[in-house]
Protein backbone atom coordinates (compact mmCIF):
# COMPACT_ATOMS: atom_id res chain seq x y z
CA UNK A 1 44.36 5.41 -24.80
CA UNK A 2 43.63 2.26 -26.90
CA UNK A 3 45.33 -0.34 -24.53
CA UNK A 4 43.72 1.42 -21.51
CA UNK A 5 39.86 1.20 -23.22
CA UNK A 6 40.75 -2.60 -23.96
CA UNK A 7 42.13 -3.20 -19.87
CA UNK A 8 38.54 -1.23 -19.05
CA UNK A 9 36.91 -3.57 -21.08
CA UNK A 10 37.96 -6.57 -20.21
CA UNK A 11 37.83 -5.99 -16.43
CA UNK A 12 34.25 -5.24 -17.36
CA UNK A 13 33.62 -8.72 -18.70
CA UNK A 14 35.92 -10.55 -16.02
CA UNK A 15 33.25 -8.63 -13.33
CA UNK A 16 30.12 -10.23 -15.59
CA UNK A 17 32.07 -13.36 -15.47
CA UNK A 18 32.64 -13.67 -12.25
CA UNK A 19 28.88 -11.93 -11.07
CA UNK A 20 27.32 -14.61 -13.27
CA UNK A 21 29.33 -17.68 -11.49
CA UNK A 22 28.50 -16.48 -7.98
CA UNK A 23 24.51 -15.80 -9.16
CA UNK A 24 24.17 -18.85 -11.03
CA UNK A 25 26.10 -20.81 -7.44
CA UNK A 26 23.47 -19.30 -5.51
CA UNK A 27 20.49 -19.21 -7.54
CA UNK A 28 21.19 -23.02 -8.41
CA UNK A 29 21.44 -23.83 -4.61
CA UNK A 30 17.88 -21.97 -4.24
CA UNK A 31 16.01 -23.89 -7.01
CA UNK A 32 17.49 -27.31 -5.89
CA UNK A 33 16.58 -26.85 -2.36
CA UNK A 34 13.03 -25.48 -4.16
CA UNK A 35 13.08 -21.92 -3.77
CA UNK A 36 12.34 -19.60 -6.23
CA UNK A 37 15.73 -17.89 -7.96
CA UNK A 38 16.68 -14.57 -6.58
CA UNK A 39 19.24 -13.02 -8.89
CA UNK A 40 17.46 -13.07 -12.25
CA UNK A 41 14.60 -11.29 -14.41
CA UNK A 42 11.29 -13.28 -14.24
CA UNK A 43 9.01 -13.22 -17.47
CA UNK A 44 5.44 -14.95 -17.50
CA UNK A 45 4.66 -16.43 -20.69
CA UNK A 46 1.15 -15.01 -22.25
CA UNK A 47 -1.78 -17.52 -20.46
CA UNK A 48 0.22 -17.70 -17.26
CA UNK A 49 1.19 -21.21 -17.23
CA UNK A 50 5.27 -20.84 -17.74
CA UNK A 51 7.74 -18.82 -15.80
CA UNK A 52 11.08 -18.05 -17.05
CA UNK A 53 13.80 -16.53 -14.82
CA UNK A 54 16.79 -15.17 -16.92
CA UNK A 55 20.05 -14.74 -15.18
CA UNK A 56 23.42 -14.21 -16.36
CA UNK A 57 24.07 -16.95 -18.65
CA UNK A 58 22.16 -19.16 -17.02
CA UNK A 59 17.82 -19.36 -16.42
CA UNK A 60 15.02 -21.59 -14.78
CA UNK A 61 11.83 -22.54 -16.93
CA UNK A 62 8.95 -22.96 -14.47
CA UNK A 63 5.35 -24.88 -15.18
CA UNK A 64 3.21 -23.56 -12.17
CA UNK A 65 -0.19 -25.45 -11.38
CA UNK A 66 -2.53 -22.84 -10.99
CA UNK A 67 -0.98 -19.57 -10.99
CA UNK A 68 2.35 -17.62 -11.73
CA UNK A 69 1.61 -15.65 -8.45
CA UNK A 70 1.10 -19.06 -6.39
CA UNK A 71 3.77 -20.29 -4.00
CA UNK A 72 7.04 -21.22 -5.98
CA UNK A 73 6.93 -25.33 -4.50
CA UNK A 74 3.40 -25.50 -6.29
CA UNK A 75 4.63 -25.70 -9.49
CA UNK A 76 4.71 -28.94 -11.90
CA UNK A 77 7.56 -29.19 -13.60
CA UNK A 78 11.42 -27.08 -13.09
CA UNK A 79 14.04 -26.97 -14.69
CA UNK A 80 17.86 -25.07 -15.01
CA UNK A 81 20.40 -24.65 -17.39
CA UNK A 82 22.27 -21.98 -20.06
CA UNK A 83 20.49 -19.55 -22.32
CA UNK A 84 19.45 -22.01 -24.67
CA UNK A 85 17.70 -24.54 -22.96
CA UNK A 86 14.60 -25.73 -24.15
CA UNK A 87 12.29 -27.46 -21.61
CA UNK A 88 8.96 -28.33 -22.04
CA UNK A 89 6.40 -30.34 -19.69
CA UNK A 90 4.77 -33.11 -21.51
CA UNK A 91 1.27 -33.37 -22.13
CA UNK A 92 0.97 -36.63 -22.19
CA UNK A 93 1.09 -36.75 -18.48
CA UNK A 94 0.26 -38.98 -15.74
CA UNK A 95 -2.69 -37.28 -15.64
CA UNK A 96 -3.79 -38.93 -19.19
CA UNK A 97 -3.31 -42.66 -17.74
CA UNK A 98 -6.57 -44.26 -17.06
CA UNK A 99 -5.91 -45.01 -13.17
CA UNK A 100 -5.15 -41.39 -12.71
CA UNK A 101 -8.11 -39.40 -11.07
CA UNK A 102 -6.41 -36.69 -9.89
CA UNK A 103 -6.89 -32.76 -11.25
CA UNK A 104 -4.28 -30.81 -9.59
CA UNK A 105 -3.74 -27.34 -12.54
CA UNK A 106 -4.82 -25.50 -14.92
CA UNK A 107 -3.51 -27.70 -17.64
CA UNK A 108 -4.77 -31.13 -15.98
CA UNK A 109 -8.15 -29.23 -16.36
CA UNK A 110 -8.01 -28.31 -19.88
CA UNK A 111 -7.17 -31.82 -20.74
CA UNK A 112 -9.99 -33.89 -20.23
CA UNK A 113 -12.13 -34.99 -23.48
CA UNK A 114 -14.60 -32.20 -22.12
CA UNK A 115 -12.46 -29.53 -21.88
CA UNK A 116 -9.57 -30.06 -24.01
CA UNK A 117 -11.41 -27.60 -26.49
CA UNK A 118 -12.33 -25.27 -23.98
CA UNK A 119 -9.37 -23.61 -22.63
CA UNK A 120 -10.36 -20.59 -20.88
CA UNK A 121 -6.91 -19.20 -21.10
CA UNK A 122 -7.12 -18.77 -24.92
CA UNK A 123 -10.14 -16.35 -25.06
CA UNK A 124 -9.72 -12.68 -26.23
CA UNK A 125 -9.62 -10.19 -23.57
CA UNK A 126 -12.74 -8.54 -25.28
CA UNK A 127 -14.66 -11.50 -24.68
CA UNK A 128 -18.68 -10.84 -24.12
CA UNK A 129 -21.81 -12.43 -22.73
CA UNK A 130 -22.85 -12.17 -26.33
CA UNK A 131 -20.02 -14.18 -27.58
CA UNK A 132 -20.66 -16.58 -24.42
CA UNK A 133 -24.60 -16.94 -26.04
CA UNK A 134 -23.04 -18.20 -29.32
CA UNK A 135 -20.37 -20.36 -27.79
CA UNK A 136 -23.25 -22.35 -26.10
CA UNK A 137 -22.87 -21.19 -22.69
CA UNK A 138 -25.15 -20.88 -19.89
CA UNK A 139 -25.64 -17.01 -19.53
CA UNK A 140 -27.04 -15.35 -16.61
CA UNK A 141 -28.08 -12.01 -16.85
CA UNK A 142 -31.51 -9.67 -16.94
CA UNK A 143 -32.26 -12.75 -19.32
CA UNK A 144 -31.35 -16.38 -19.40
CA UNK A 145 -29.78 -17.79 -22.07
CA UNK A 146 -28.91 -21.75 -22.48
CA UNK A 147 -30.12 -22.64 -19.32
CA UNK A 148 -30.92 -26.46 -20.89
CA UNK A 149 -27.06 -26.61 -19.89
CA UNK A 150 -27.89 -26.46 -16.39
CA UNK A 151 -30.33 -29.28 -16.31
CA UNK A 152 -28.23 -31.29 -18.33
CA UNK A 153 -25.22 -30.58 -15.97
CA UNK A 154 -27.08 -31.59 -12.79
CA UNK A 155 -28.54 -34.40 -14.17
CA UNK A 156 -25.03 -35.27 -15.04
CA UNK A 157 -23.83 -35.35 -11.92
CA UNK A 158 -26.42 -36.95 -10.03
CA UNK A 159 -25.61 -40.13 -12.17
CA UNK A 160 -22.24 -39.56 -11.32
CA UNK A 161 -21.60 -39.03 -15.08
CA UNK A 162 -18.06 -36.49 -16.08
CA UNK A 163 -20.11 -33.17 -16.99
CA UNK A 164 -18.62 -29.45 -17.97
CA UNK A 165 -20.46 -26.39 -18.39
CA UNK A 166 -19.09 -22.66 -18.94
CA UNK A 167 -21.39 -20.02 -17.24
CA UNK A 168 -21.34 -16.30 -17.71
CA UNK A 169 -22.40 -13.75 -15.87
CA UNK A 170 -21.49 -9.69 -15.57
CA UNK A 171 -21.09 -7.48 -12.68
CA UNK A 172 -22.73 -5.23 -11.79
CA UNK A 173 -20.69 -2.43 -13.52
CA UNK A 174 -21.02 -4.99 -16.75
CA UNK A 175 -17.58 -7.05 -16.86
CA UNK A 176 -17.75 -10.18 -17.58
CA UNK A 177 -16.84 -13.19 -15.14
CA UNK A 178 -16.37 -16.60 -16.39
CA UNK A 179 -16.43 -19.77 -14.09
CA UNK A 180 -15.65 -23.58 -15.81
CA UNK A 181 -17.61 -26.25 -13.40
CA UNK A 182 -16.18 -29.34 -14.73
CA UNK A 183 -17.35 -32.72 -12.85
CA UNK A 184 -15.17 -35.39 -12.55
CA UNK A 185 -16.25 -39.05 -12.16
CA UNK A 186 -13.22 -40.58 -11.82
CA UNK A 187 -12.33 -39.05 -8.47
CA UNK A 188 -16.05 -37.51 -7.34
CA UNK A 189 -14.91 -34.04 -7.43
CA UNK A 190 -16.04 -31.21 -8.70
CA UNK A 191 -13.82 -28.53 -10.02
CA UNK A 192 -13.82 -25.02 -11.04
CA UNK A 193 -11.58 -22.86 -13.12
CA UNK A 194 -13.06 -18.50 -12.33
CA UNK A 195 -12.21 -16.54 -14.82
CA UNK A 196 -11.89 -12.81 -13.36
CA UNK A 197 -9.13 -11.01 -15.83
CA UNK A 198 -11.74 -8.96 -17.08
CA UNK A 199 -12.94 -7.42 -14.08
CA UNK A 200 -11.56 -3.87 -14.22
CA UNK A 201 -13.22 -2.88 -11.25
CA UNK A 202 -11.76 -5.46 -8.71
CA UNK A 203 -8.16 -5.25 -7.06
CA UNK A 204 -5.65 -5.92 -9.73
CA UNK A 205 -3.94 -8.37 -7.40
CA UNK A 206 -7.70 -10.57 -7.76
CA UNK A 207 -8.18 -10.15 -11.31
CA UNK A 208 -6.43 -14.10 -12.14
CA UNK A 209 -8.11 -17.45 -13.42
CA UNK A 210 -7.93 -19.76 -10.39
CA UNK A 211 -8.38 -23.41 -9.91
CA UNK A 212 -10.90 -24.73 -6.71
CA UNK A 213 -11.93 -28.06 -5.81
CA UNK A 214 -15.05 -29.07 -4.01
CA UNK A 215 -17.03 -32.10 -3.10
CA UNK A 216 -20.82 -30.99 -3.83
CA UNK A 217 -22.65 -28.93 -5.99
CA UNK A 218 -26.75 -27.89 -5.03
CA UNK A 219 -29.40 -25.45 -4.79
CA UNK A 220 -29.32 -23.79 -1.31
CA UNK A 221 -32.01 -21.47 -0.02
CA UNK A 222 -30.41 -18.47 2.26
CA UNK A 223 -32.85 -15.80 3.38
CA UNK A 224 -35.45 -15.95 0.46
CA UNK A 225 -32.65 -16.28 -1.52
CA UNK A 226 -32.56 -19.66 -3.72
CA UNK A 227 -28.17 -20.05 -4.96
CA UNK A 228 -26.48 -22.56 -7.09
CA UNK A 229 -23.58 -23.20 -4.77
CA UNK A 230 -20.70 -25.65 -4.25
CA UNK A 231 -19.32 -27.07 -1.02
CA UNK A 232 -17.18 -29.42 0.90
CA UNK A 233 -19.60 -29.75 4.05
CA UNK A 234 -22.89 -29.60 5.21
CA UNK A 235 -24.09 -26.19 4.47
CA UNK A 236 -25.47 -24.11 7.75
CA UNK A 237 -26.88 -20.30 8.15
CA UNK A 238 -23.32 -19.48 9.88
CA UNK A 239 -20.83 -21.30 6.75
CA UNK A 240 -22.86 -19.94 4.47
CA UNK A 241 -20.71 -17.43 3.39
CA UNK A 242 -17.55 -18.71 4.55
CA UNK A 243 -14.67 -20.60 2.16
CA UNK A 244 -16.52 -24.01 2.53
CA UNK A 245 -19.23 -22.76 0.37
CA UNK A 246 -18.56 -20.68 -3.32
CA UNK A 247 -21.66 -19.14 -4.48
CA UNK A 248 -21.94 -19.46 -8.60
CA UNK A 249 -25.29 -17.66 -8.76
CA UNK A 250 -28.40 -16.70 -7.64
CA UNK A 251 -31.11 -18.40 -8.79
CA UNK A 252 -33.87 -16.43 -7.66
């Protein structure tokens, strides 16, 4: 009985053995060739920005650029190897050298002497328009709160001078969106981080912080209707509400 539990057992391991050296040939062949591994568990660290893929006796550490749900070839840094390898994308990145104007993720965003500070990603879940009022950010709601921040933003930018501001606004069923404008001067752009993880009432599938990039930032009137908008092209009555043009708020 003995000799026949220890033959079970180790034709058990010999099949882990051998299941792990055919995953690990294939998976290895995927993430070379840059394709996301197929045989292994996936875990998404807690603000999104690492993926780890744990197969058997081997795993991938993945630094995405925007999202973990993005396509796999977007992300910034990869890496595969046993159990215990550690891996971890420096910070002092390209992105931190002087002729670098380029802001390409999350974590190129949150690294800016504006920003660095500011990390979206590290707020509480129970986050309110209150606590946005007391962090200094421009609230928009049945009242206005900071709204200095908006002039100073603007003015900002039409001196071509790096600006940030955080605005705040709820839906209409009260849950709070957040949206990070940050301008850049070093490449002319204007970026935004939204902020929709606590929007309970959207898709679950829509409820992620994304990264946009866009070349202007205005007042546009639209049918009585005066919005702070940003945009990559001329604005016209039939773009208006198309990709080219994100729609922070209405003014009035």
């Amino acid at each position: 009985m003995k000799k026949k539990l220890c033959i079970g057992v180790g034709i058990f391991f010999m099949i882990l053995i051998v299941t792990g050296i055919i995953t690990n040939y294939i998976d290895s062949g995927r993430v070379t060739t840059g394709h996301e591994p197929k045989y292994c568990i996936k875990i998404v660290n807690n603000d999104g920005s690492k993926v780890t893929y744990l197969g058997l006796g081997y795993k991938v550490i993945r630094y995405v650029g925007v999202s973990p749900n993005e396509p796999y070839e977007s992300n910034t840094g990869v890496k595969m190897g046993n159990w215990f390898m550690k891996y971890e994308l420096p910070i002092d990145s390209e992105f931190n050298k002087e002729n670098n104007s380029s802001i390409s993720n999350l974590n190129d965003f949150y690294n800016t002497e504006l920003t660095k500070n500011r990390d979206i990603r590290n707020l509480s879940k129970e986050y309110t328009s209150f606590d946005a009022q007391k962090d200094n950010c421009f609230v928009i709601g049945e009242m206005v709160h900071n709204d200095n921040l908006y002039s100073e933003f603007m003015e900002n930018y039409k001196n071509k001078k790096t600006a940030f501001i955080r605005v705040a606004q709820n839906t209409v069923e009260g849950d709070l969106i957040l949206i990070d404008i940050l301008y850049y001067e070093k490449s002319d752009k204007l970026y935004i981080v939204t902020d929709n993880t606590r929007d309970k009432f959207s898709a679950e599938t829509d409820r992620i912080i994304e990264l946009k990039e866009f070349n202007y930032i205005s007042e546009y009137k639209n049918n009585n209707h005066l919005y702070w908008v940003l945009y990559n092209e001329d604005i016209t009555e039939e773009n208006f509400k198309a990709d080219n043009v994100f729609v922070i708020t209405t003014i009035n």
